[in-house]
PDB file of N, CA and C in Angstrom:
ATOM      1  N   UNK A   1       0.829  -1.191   0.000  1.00  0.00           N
ATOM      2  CA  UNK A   1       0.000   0.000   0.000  1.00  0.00           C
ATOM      3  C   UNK A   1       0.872   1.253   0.000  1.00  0.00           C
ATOM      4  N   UNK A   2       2.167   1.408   0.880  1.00  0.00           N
ATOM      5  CA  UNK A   2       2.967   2.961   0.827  1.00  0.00           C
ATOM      6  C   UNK A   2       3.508   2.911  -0.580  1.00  0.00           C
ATOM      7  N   UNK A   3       4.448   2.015  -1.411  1.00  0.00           N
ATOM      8  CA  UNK A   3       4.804   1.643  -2.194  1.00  0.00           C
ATOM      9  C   UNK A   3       3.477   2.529  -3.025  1.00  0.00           C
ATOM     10  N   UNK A   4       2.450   1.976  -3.440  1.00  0.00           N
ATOM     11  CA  UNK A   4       1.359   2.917  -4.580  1.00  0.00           C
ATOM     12  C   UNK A   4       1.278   4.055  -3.999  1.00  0.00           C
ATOM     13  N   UNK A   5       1.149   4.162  -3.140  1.00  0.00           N
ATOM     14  CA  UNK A   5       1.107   5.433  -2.421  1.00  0.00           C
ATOM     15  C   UNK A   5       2.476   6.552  -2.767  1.00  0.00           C
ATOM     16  N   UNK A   6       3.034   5.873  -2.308  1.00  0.00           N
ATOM     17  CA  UNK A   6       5.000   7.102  -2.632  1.00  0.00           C
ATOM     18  C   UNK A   6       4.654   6.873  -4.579  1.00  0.00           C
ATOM     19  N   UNK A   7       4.255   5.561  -5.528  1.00  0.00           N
ATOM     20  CA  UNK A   7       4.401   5.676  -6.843  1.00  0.00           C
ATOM     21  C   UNK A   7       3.935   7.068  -7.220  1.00  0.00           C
ATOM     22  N   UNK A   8       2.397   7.044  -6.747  1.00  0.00           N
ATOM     23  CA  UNK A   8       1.148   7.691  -6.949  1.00  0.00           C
ATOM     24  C   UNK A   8       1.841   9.045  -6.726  1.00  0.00           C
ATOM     25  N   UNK A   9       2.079   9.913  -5.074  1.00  0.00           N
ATOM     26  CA  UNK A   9       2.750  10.896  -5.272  1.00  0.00           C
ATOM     27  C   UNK A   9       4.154  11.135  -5.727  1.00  0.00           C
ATOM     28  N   UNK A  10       4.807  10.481  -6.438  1.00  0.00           N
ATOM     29  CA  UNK A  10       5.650  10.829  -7.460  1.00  0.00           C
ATOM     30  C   UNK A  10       5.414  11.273  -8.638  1.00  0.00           C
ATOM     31  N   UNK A  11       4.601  10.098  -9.040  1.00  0.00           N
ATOM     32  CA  UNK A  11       4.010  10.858 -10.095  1.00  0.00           C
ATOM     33  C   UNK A  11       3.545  11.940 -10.238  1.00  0.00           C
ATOM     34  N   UNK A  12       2.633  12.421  -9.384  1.00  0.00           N
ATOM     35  CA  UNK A  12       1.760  13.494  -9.697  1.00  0.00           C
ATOM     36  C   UNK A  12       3.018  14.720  -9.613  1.00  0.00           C
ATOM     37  N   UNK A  13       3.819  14.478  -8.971  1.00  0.00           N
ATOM     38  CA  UNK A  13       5.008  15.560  -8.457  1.00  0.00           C
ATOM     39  C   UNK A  13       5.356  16.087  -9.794  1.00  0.00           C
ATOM     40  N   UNK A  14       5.756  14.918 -11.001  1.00  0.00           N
ATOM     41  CA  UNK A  14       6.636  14.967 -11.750  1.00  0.00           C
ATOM     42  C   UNK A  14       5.717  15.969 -12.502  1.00  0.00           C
ATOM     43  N   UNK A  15       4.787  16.119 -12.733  1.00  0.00           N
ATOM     44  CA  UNK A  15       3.639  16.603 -13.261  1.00  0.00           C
ATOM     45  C   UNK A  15       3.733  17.889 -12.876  1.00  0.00           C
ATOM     46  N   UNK A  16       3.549  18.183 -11.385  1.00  0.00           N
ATOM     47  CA  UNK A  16       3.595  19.604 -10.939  1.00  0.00           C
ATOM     48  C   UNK A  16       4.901  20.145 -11.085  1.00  0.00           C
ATOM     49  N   UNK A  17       6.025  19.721 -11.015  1.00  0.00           N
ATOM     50  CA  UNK A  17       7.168  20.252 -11.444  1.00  0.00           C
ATOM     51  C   UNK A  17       7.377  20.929 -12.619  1.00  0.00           C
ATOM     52  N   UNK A  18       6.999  19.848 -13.678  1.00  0.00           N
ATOM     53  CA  UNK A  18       6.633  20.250 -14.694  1.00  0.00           C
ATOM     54  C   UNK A  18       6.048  21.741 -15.170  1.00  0.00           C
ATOM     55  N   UNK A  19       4.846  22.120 -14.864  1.00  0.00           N
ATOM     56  CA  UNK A  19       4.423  22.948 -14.582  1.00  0.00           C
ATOM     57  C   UNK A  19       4.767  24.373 -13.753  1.00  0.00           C
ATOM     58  N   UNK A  20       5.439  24.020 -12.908  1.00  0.00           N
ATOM     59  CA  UNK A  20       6.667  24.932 -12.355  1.00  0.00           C
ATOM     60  C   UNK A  20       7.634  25.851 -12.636  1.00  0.00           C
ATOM     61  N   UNK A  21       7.958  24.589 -13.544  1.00  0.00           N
ATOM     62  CA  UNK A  21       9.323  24.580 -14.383  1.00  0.00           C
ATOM     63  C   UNK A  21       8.997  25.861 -15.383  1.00  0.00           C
ATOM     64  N   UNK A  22       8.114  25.425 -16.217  1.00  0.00           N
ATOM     65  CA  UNK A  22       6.937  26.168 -17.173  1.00  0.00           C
ATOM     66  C   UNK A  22       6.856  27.387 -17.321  1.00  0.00           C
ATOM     67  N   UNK A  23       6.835  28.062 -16.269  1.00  0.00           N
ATOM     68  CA  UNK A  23       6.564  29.470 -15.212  1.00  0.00           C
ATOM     69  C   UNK A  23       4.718  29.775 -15.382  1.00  0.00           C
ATOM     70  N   UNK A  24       4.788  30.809 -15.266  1.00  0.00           N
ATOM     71  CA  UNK A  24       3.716  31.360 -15.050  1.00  0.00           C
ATOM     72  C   UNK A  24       2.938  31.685 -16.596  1.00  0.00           C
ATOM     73  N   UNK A  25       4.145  31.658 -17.439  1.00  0.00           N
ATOM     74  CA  UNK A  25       3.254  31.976 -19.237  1.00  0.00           C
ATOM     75  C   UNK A  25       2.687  30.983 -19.225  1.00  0.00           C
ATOM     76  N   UNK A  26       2.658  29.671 -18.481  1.00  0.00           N
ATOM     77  CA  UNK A  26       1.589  27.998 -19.166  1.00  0.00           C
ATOM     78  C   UNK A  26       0.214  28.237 -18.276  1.00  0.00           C
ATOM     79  N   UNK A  27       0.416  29.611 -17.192  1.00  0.00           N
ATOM     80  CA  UNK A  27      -1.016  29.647 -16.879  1.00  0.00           C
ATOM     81  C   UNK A  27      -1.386  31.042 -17.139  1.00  0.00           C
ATOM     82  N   UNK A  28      -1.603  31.195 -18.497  1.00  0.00           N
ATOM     83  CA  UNK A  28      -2.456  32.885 -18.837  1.00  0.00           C
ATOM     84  C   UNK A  28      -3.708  32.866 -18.683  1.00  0.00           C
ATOM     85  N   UNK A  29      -4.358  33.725 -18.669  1.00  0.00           N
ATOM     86  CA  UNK A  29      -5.973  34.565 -18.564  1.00  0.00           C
ATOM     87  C   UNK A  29      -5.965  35.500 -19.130  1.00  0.00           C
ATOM     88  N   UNK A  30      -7.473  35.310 -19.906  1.00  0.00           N
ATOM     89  CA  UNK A  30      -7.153  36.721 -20.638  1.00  0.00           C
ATOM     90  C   UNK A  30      -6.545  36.904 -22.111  1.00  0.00           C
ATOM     91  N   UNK A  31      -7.637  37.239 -23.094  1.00  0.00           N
ATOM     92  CA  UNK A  31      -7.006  37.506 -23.701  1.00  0.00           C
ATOM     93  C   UNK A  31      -5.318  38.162 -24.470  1.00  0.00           C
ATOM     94  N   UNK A  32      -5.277  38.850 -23.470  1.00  0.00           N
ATOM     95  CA  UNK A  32      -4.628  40.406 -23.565  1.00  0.00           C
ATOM     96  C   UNK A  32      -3.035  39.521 -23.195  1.00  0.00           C
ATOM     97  N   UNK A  33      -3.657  38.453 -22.050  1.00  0.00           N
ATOM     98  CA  UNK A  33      -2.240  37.287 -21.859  1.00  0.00           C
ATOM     99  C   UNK A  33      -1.419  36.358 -22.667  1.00  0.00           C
ATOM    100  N   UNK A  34      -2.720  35.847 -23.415  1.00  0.00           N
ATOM    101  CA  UNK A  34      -2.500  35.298 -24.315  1.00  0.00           C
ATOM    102  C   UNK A  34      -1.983  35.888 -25.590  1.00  0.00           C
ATOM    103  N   UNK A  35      -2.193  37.217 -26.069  1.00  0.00           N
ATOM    104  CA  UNK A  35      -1.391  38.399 -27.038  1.00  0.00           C
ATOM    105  C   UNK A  35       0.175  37.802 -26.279  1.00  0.00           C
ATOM    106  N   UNK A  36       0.344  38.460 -25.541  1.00  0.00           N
ATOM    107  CA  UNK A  36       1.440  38.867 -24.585  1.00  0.00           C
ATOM    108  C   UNK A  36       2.184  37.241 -24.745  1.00  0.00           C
ATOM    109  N   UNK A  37       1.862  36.296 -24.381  1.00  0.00           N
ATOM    110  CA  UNK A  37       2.303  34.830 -24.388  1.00  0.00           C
ATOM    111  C   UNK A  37       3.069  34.647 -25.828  1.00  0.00           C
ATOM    112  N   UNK A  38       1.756  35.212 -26.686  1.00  0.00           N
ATOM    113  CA  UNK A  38       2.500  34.263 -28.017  1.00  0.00           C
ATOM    114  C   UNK A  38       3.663  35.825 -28.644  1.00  0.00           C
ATOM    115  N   UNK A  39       4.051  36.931 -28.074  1.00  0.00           N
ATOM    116  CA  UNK A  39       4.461  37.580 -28.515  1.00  0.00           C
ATOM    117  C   UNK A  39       6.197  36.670 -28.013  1.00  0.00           C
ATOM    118  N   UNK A  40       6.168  36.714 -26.557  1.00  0.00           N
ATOM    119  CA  UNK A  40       7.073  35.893 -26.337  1.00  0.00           C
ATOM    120  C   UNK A  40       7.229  34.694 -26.992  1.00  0.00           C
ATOM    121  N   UNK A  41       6.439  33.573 -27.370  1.00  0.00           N
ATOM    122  CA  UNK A  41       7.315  32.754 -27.506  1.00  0.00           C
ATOM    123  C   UNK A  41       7.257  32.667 -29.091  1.00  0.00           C
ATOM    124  N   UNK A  42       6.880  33.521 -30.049  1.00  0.00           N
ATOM    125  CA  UNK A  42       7.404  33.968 -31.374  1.00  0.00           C
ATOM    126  C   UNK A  42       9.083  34.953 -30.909  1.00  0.00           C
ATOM    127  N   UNK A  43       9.331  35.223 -29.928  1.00  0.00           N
ATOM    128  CA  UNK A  43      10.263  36.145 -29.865  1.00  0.00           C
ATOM    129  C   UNK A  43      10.446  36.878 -30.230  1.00  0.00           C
ATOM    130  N   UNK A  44       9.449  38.131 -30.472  1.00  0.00           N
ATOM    131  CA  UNK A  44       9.638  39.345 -30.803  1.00  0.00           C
ATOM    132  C   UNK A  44      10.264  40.450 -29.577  1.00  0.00           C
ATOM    133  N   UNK A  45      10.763  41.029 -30.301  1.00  0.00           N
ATOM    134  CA  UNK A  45      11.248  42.196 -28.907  1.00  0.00           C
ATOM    135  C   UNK A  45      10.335  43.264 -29.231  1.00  0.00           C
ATOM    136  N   UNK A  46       9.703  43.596 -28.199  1.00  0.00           N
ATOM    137  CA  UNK A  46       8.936  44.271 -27.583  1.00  0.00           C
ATOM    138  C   UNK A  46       8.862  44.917 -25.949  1.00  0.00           C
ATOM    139  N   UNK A  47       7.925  45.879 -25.800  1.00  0.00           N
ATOM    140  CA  UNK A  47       8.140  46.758 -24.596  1.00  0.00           C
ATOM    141  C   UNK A  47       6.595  47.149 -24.313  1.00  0.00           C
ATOM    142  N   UNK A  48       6.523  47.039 -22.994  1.00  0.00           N
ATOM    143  CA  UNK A  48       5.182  47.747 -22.863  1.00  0.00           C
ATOM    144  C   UNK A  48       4.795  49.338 -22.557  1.00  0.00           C
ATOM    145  N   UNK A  49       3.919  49.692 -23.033  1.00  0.00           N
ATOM    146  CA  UNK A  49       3.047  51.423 -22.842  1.00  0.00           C
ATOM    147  C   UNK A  49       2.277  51.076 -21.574  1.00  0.00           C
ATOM    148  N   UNK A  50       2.167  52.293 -21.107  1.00  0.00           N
ATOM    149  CA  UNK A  50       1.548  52.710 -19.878  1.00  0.00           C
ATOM    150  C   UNK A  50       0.496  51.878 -20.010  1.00  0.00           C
ATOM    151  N   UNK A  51      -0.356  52.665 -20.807  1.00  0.00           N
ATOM    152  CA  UNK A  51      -1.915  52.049 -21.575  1.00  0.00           C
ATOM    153  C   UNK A  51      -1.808  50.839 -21.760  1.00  0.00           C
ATOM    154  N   UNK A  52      -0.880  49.697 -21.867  1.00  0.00           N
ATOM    155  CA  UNK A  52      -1.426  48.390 -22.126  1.00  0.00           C
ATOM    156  C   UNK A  52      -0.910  48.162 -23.150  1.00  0.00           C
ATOM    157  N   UNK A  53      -0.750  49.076 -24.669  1.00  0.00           N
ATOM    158  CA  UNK A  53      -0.295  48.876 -25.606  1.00  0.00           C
ATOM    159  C   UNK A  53       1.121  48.064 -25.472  1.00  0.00           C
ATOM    160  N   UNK A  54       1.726  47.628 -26.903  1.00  0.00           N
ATOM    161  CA  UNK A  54       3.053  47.317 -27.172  1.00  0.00           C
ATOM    162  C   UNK A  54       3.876  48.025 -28.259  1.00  0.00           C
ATOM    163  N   UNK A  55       5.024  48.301 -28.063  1.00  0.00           N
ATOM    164  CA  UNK A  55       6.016  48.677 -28.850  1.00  0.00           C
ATOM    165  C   UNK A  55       6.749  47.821 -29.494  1.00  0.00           C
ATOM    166  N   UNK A  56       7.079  47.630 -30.466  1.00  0.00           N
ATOM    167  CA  UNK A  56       8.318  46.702 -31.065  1.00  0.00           C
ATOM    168  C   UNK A  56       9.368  47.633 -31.574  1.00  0.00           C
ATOM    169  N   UNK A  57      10.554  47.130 -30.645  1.00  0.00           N
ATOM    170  CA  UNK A  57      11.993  48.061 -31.543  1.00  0.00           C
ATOM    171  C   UNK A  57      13.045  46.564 -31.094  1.00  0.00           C
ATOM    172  N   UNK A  58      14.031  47.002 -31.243  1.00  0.00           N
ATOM    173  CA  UNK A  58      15.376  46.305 -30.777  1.00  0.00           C
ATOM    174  C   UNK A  58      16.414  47.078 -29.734  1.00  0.00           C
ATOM    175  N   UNK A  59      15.716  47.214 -28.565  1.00  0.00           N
ATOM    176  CA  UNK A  59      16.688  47.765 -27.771  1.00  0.00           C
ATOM    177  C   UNK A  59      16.788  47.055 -26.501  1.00  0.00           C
ATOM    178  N   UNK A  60      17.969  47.555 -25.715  1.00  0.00           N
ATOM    179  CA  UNK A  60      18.171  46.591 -24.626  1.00  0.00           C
ATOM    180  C   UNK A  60      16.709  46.132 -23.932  1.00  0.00           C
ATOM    181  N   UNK A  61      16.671  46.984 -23.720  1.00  0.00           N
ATOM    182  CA  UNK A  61      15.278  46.592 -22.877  1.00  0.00           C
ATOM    183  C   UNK A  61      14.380  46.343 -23.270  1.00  0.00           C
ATOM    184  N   UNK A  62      13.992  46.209 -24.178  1.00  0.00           N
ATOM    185  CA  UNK A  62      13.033  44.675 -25.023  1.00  0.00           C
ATOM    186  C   UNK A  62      13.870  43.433 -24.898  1.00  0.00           C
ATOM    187  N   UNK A  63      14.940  43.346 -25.539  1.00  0.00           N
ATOM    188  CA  UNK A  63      15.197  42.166 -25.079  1.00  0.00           C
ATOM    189  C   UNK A  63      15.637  41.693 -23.790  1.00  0.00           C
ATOM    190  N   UNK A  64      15.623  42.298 -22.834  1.00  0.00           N
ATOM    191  CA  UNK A  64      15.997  42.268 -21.259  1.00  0.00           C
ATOM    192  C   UNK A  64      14.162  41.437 -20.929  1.00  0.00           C
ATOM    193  N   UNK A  65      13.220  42.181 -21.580  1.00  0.00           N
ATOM    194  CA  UNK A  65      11.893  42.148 -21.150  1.00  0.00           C
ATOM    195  C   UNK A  65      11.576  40.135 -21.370  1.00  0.00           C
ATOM    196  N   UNK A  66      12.197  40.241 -22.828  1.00  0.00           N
ATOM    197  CA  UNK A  66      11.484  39.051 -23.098  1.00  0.00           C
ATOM    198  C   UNK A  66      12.351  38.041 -22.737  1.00  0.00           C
ATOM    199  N   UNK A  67      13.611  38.177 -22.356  1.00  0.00           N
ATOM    200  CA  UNK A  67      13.913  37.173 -21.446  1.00  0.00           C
ATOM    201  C   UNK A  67      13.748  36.615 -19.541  1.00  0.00           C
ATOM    202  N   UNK A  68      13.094  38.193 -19.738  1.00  0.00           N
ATOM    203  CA  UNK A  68      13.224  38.102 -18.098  1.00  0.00           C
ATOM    204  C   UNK A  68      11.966  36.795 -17.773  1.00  0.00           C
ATOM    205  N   UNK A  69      10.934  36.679 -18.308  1.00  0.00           N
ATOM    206  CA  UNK A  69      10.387  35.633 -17.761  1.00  0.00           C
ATOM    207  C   UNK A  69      10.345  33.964 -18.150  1.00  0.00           C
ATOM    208  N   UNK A  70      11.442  33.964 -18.611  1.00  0.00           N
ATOM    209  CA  UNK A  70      11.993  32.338 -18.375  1.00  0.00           C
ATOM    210  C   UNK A  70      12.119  31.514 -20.017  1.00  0.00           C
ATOM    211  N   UNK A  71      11.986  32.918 -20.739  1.00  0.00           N
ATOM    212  CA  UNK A  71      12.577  32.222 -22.185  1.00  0.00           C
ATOM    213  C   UNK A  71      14.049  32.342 -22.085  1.00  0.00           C
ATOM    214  N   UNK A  72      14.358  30.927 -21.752  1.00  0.00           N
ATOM    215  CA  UNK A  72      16.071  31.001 -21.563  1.00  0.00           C
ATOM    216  C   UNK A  72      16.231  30.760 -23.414  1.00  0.00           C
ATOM    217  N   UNK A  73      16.045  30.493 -24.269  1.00  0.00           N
ATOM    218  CA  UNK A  73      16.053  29.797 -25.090  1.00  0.00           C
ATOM    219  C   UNK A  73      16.344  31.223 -26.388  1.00  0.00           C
ATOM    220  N   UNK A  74      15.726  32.153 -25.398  1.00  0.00           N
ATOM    221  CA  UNK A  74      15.605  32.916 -26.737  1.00  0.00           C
ATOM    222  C   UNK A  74      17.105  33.498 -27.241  1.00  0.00           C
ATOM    223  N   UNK A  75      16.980  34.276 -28.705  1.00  0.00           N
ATOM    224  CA  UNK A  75      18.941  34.933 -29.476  1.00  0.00           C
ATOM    225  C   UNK A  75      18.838  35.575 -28.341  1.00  0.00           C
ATOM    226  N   UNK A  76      17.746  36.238 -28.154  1.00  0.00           N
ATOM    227  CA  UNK A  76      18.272  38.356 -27.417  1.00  0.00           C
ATOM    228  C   UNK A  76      19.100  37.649 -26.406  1.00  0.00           C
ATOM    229  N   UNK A  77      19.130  36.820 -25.414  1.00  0.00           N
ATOM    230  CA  UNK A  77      19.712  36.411 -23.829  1.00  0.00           C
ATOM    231  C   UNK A  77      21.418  36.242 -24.543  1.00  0.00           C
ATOM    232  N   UNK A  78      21.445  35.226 -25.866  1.00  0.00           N
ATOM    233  CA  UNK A  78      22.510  34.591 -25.915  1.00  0.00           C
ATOM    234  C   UNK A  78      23.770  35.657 -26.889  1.00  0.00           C
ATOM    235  N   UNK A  79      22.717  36.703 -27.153  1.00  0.00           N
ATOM    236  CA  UNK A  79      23.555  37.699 -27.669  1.00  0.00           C
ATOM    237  C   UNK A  79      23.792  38.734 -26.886  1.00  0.00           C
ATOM    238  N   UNK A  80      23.486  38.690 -25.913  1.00  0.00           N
ATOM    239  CA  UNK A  80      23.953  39.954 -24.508  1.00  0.00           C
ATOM    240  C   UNK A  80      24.720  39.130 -23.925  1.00  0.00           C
ATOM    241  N   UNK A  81      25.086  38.124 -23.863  1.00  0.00           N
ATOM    242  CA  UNK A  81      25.687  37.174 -22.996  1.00  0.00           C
ATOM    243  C   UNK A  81      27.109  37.130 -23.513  1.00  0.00           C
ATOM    244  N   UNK A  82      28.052  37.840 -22.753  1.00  0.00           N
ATOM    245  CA  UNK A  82      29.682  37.722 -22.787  1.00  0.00           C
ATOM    246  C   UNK A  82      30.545  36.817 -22.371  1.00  0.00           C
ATOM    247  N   UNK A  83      31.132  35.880 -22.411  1.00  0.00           N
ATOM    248  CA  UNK A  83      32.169  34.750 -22.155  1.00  0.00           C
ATOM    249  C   UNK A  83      33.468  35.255 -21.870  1.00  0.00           C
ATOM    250  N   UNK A  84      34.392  35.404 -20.605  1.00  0.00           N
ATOM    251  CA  UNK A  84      36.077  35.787 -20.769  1.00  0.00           C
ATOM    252  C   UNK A  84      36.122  34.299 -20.470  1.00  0.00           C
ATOM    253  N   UNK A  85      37.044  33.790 -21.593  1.00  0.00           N
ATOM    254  CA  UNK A  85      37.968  32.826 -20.960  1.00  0.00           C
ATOM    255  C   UNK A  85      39.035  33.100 -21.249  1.00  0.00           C
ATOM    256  N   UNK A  86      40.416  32.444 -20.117  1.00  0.00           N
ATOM    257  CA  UNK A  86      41.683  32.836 -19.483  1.00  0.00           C
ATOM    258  C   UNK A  86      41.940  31.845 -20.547  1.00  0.00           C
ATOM    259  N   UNK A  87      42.827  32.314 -21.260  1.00  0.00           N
ATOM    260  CA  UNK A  87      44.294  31.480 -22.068  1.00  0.00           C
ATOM    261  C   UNK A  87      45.034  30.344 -21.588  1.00  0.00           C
ATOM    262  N   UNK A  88      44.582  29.225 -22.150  1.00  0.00           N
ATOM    263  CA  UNK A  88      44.996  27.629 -21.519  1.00  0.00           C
ATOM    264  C   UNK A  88      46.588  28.335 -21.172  1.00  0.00           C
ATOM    265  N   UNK A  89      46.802  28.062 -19.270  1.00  0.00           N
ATOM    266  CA  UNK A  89      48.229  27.759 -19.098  1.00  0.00           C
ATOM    267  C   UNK A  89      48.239  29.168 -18.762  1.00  0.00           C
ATOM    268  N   UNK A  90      47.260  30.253 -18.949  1.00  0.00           N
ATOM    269  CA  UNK A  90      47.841  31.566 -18.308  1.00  0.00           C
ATOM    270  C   UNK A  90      48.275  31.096 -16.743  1.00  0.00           C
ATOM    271  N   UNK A  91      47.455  31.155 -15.885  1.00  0.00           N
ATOM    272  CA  UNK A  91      47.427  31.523 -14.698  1.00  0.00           C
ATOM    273  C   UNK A  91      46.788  29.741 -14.155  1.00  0.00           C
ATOM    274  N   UNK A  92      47.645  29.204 -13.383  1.00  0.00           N
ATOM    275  CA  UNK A  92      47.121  28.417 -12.674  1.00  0.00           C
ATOM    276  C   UNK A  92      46.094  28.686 -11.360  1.00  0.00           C
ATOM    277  N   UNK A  93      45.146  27.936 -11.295  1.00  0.00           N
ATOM    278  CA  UNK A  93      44.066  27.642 -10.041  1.00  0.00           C
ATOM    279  C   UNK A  93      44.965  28.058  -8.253  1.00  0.00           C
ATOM    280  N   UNK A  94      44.558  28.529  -7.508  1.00  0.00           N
ATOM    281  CA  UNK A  94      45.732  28.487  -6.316  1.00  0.00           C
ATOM    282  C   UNK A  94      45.267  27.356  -5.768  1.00  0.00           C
ATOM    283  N   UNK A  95      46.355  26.587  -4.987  1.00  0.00           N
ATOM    284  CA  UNK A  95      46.302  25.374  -3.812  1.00  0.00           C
ATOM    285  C   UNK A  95      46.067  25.787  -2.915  1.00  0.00           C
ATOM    286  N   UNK A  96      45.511  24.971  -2.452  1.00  0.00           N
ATOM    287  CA  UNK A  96      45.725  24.892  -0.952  1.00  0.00           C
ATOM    288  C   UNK A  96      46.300  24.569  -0.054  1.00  0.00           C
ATOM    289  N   UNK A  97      47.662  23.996  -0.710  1.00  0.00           N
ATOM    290  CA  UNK A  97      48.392  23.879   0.136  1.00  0.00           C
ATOM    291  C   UNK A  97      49.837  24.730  -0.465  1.00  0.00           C
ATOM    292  N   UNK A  98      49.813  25.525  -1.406  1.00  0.00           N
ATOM    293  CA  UNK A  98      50.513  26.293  -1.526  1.00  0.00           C
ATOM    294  C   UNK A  98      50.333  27.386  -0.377  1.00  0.00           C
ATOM    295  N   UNK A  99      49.643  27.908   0.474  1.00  0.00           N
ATOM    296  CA  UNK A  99      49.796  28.931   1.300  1.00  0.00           C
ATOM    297  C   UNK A  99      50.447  27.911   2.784  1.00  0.00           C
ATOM    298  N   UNK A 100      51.643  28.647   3.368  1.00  0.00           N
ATOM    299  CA  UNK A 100      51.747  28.363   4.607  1.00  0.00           C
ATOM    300  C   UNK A 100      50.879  28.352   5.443  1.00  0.00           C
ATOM    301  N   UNK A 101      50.487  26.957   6.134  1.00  0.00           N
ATOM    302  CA  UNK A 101      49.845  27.267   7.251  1.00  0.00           C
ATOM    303  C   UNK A 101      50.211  27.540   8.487  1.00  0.00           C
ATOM    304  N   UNK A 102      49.475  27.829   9.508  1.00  0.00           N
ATOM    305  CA  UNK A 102      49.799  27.606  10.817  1.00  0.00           C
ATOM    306  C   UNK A 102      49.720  26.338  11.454  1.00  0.00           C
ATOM    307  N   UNK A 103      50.864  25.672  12.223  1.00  0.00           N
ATOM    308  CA  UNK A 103      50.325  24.421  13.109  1.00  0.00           C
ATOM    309  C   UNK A 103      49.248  24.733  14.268  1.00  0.00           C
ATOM    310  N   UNK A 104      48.538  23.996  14.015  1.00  0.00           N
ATOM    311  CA  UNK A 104      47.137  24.104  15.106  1.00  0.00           C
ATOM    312  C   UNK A 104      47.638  23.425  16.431  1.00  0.00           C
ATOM    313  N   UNK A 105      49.066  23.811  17.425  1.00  0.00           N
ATOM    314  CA  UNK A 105      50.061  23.877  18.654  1.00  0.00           C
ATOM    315  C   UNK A 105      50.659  24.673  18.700  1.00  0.00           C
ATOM    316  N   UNK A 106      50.952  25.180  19.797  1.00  0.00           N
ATOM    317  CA  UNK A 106      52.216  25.651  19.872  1.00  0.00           C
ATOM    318  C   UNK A 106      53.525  25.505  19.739  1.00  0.00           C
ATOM    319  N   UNK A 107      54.635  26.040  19.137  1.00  0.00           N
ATOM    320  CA  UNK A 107      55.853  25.395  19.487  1.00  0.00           C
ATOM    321  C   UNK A 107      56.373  24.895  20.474  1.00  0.00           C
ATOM    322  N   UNK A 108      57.555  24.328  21.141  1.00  0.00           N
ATOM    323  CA  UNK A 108      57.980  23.919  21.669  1.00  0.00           C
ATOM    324  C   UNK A 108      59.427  24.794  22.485  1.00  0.00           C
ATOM    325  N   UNK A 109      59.418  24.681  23.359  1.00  0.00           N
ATOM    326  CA  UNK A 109      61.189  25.548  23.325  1.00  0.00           C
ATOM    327  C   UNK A 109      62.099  25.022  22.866  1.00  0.00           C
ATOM    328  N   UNK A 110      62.829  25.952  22.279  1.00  0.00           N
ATOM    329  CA  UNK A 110      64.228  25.200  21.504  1.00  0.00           C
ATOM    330  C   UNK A 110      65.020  24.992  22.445  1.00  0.00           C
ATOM    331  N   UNK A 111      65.393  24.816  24.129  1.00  0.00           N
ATOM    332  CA  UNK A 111      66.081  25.062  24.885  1.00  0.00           C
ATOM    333  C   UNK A 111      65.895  24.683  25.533  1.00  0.00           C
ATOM    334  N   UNK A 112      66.593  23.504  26.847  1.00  0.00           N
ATOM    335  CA  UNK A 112      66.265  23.366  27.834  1.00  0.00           C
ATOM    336  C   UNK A 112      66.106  24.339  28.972  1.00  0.00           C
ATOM    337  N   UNK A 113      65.145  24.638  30.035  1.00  0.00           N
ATOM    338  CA  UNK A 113      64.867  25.402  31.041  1.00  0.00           C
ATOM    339  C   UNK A 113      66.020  25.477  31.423  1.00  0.00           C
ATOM    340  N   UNK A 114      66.082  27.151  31.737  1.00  0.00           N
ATOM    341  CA  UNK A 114      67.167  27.170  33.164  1.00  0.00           C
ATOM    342  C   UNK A 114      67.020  27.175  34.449  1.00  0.00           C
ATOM    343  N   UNK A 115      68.313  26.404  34.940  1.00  0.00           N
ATOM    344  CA  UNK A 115      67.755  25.929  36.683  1.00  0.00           C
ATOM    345  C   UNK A 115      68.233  27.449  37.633  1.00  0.00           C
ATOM    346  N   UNK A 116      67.079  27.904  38.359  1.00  0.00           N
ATOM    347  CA  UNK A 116      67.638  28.565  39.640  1.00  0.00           C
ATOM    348  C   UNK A 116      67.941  28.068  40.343  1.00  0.00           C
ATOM    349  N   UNK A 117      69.636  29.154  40.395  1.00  0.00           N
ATOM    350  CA  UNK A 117      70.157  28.843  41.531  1.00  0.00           C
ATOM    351  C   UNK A 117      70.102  29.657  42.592  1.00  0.00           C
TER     352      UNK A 117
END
């Protein structure tokens, strides 16, 4: 019985994840959402007016807009997106055991005590 039980809510999990995953464009209302939905996932760059209206140009912030809600997929993200990579063999990673440590004791005296006399 736990066995169908743990199957049963797995399943359904995989489902709601799913959906999750999704964001919030797989649950529109509204016409006006559904405009807005398929503008994104045609990938147009666009911007919104006070009024509700839309703009279409190509500027940062259209495409900032239409990636911000979870079209990882779209050019605009992968063409704002800069890469430095370091020159195989520039600069090695640091160790950790390249830095001196401290011994976690104290030293010892180098010297035997002197006796009062």
């Amino acid at each position: 019985m736990l066995r169908k039980f743990l199957f049963l809510f797995l399943l359904t999990s995989v489902f709601w994840q799913a959906i999750g995953v999704a964001g919030k464009g797989t649950l529109v209302s509204g016409q006006a959402d559904l405009a807005h939905a398929a503008l994104h996932w045609q990938e147009a760059s666009h911007h919104h007016h006070d009024d509700g209206s839309y703009g279409f140009d190509d500027s940062k912030a259209s495409a900032k807009h239409l990636t911000a809600d979870g079209v990882v997929a779209s050019p605009a993200l992968v063409q704002s997106t800069s890469l430095a990579v370091a020159a195989y063999g520039a600069a090695r990673p640091p160790m950790t055991d390249d830095a001196a440590s401290t011994p976690p004791y104290l030293e010892r005296l180098r010297r035997p005590p002197r006796l009062s006399a």
